[in-house]
Structure formats: structure tokens, C-alpha cells
C-alpha atoms as a PDB file:
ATOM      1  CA  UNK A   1       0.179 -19.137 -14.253  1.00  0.00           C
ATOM      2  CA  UNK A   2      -2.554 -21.131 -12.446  1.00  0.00           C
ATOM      3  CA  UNK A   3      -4.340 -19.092  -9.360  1.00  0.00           C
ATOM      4  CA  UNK A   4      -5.929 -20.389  -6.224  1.00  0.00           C
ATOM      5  CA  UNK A   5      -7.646 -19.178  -3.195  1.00  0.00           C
ATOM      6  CA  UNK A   6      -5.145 -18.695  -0.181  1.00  0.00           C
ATOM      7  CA  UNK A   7      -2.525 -17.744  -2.694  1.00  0.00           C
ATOM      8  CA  UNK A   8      -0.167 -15.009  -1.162  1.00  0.00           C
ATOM      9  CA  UNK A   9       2.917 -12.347  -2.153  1.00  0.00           C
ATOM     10  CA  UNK A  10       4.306  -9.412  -0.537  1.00  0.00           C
ATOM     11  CA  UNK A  11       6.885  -6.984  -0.982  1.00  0.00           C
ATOM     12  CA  UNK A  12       9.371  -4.970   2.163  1.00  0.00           C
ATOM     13  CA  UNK A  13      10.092  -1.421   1.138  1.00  0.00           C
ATOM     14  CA  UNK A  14      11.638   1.171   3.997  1.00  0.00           C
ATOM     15  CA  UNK A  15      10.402   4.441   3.132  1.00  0.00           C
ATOM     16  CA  UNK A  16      12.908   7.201   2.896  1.00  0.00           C
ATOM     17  CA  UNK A  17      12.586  10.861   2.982  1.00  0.00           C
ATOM     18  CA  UNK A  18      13.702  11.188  -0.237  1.00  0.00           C
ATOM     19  CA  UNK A  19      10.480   9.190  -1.179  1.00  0.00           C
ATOM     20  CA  UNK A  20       7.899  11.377   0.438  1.00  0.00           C
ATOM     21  CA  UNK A  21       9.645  14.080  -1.808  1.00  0.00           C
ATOM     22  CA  UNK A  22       9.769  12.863  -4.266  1.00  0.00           C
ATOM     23  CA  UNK A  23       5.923  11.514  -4.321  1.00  0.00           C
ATOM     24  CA  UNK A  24       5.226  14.779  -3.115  1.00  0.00           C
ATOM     25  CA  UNK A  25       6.665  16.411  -6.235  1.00  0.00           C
ATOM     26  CA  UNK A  26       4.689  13.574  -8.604  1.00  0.00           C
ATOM     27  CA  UNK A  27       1.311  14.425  -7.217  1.00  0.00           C
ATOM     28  CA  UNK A  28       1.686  17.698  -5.904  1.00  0.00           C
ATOM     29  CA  UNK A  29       0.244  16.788  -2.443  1.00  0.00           C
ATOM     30  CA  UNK A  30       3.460  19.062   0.098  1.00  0.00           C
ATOM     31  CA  UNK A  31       0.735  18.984   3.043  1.00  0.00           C
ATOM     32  CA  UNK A  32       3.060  20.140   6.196  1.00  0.00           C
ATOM     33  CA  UNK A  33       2.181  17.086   7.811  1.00  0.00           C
ATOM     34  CA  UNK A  34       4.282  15.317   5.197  1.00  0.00           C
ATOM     35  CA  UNK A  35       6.717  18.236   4.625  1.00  0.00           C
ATOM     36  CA  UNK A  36       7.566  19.975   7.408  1.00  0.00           C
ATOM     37  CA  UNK A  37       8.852  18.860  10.932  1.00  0.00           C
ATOM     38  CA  UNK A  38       8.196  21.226  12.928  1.00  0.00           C
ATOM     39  CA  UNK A  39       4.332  21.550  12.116  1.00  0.00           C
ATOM     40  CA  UNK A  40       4.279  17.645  12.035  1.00  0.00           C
ATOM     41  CA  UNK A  41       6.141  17.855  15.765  1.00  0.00           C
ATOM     42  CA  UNK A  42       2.765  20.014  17.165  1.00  0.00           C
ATOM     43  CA  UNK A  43       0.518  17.488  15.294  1.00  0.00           C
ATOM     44  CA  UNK A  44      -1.578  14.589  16.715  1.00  0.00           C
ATOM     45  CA  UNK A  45       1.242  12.389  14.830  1.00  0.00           C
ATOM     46  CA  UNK A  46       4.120  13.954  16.449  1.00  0.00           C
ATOM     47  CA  UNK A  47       6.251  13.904  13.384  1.00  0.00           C
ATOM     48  CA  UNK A  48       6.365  13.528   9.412  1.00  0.00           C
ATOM     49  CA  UNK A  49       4.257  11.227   8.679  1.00  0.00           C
ATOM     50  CA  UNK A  50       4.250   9.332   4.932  1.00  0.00           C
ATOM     51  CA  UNK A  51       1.283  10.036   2.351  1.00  0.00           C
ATOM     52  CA  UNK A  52      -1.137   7.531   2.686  1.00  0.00           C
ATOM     53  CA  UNK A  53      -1.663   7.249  -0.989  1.00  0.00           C
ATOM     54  CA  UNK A  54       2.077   6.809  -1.106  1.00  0.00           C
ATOM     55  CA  UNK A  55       1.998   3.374   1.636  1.00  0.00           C
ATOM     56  CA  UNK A  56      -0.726   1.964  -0.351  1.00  0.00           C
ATOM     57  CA  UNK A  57       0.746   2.618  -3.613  1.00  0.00           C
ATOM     58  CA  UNK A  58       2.818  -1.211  -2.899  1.00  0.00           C
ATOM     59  CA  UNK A  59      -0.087  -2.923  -2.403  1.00  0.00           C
ATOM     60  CA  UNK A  60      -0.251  -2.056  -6.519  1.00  0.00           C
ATOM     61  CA  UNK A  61       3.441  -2.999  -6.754  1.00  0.00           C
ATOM     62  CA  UNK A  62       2.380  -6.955  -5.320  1.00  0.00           C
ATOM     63  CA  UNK A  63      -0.336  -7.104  -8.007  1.00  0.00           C
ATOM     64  CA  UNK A  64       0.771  -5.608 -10.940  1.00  0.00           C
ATOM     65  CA  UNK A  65       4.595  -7.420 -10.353  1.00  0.00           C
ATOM     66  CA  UNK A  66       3.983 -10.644  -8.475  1.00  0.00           C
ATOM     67  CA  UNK A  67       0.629 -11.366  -7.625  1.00  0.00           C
ATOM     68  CA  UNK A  68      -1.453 -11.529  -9.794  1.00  0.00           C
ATOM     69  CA  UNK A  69       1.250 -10.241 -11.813  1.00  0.00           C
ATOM     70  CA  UNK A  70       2.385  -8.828 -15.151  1.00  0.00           C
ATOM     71  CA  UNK A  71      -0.954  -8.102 -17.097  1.00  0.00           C
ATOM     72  CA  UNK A  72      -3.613  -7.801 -13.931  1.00  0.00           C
ATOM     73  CA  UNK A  73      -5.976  -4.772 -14.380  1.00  0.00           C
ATOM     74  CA  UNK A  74      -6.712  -3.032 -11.133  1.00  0.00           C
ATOM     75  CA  UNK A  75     -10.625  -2.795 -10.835  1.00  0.00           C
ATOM     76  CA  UNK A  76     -11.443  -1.387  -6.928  1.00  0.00           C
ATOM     77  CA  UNK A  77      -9.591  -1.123  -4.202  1.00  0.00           C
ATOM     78  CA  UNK A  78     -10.958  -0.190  -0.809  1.00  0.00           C
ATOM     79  CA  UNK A  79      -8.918   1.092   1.396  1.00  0.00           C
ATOM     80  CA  UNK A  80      -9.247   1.157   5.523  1.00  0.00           C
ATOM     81  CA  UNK A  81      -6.237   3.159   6.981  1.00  0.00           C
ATOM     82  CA  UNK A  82      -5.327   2.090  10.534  1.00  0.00           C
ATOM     83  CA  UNK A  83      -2.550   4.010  11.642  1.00  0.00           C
ATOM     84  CA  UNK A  84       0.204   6.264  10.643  1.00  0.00           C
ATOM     85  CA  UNK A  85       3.497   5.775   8.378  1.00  0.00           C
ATOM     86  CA  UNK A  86       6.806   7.284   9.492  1.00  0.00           C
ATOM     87  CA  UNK A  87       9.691   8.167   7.849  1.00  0.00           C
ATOM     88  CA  UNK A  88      12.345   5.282   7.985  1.00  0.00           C
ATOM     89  CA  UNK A  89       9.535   3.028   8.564  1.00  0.00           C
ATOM     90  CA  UNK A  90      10.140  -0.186   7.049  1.00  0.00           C
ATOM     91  CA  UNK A  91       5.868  -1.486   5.514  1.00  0.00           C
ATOM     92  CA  UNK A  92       5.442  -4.654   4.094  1.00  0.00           C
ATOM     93  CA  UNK A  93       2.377  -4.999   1.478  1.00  0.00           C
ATOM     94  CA  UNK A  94       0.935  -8.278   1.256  1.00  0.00           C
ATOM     95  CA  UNK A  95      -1.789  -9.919  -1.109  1.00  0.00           C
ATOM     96  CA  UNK A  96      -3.926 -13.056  -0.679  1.00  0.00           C
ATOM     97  CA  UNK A  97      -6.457 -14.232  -3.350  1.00  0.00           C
ATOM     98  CA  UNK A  98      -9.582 -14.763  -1.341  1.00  0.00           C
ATOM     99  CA  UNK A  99     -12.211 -15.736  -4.323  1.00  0.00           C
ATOM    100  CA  UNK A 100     -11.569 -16.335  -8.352  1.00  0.00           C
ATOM    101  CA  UNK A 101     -14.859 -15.316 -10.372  1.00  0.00           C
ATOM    102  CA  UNK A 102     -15.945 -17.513 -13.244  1.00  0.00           C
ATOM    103  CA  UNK A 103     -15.593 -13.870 -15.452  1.00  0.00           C
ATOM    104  CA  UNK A 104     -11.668 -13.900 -14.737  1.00  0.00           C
ATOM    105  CA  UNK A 105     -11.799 -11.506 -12.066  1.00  0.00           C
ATOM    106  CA  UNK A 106     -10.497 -11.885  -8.493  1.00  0.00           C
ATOM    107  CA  UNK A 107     -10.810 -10.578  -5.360  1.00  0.00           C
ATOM    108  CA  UNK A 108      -7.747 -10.493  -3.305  1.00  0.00           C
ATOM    109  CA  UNK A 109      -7.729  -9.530   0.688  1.00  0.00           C
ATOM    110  CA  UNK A 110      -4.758  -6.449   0.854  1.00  0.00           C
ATOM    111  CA  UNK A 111      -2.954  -5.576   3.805  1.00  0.00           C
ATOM    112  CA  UNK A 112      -0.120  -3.024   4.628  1.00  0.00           C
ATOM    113  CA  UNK A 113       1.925  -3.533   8.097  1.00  0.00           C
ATOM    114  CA  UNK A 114       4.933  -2.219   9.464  1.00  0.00           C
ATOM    115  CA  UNK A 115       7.773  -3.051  11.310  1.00  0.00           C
ATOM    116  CA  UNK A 116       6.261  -3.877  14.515  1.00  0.00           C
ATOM    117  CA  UNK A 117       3.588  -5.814  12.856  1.00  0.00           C
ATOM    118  CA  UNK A 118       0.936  -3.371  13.050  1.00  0.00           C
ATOM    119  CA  UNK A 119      -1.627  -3.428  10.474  1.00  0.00           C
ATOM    120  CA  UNK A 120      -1.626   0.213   8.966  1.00  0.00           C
ATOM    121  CA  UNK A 121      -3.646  -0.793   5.991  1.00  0.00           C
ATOM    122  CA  UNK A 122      -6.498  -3.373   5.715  1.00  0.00           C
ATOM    123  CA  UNK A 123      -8.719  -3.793   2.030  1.00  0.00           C
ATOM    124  CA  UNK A 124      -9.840  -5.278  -0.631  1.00  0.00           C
ATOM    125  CA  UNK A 125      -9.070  -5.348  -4.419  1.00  0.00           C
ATOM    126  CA  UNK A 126     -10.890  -6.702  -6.937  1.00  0.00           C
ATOM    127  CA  UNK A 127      -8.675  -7.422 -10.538  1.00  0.00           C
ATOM    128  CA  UNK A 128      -9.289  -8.795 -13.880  1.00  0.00           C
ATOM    129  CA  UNK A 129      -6.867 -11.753 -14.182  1.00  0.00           C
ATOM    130  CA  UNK A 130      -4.253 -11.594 -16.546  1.00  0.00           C
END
């Protein structure tokens, strides 16, 4: 596959309950903002929110299935996060190659937003090119 600068992908995922779970369970992270509504309810959040780890885990999902794709090596990833994911939110992760290194590595601007259109995640990822 040939790469250039401007190049985008993205992926739509609505994130369930049964997600956060069962992240929660992976990683071991059952912080009561996550887990429990009525805590979350008193919060500055006013309900469950989603693991942030978990929201930017699809920004991985665009580069390691479409863009770059199959055989990309994650290098960094810096991550600015903007505002809160809800249950039943629906995010959409999107990728666009902003510079292609003469060493095979990229760096590719990384965004998360969600249904409204707000930017909830803003970064930057640097790869080795498959």
C-alpha cells in the first residue's frame, strides 16, 4: 500500500455497558466512576462515565486494521483528553497521516469525537510503517 500526507480512516463504535465491564475485568481498573451509578450520579460527571484508556483504545483499532494497517508498530501516542465518554455514547476514532519519515516511520494526527461532534480526544501517534 502506498501512503501520503492527508491520508485518513476512522472507525464508529457505540460503547455499551457491557464494554466498560468487560474492559474493566481485562485491566482490573472497577473505579466507581466507571462502575457504579450512584457514586458516578454525585460526581462532577453526573453519571458512568467510560475508561478513558478504553475510548482511546480505537484510535489503535484505525491503525493497526485500516490505517496504516495490518503490520504498523505503535511507537508514541500522546494523548490530550477533552471531555467525558458516556455509556451508549456512540465515538468515532479517526486517523490522518500528517508527515512520512525517510526511516519508515509516520506521524499521524489522532482524534476521538462523539456523537455530537465534540472532540473528546485530540493526539498524536508516531508508527513504524508496515
Amino acid at each position: 500500500m502506498e501512503y501520503y500526507v492527508g491520508q485518513k480512516a476512522q472507525i464508529t463504535k457505540t460503547i455499551t455497558g457491557t464494554d466498560v465491564y468487560a474492559f474493566a475485568k481485562m485491566c482490573g481498573d472497577f473505579n466507581s466512576l466507571h462502575m457504579d451509578k450512584i457514586t458516578a450520579e454525585h460526581s462532577i460527571f453526573g453519571k458512568r462515565i467510560v475508561h478513558g484508556a478504553l475510548v482511546s483504545s480505537f484510535i489503535s483499532t484505525v491503525l493497526g486494521m485500516y490505517l496504516p494497517g495490518d503490520g504498523t508498530i505503535y511507537l508514541r501516542q500522546e494523548l490530550n483528553f477533552k471531555c467525558p465518554v458516556y455509556f451508549e455514547d456512540t465515538i468515532t476514532a479517526k486517523v490522518c497521516i500528517q508527515e512520512i519519515y525517510k526511516n519508515g516511520n509516520a506521524a499521524l494526527e489522532t482524534y476521538v469525537y462523539n456523537q455530537n461532534g465534540e472532540c473528546v480526544i485530540e493526539g498524536t501517534a508516531i508508527v513504524k510503517l508496515p
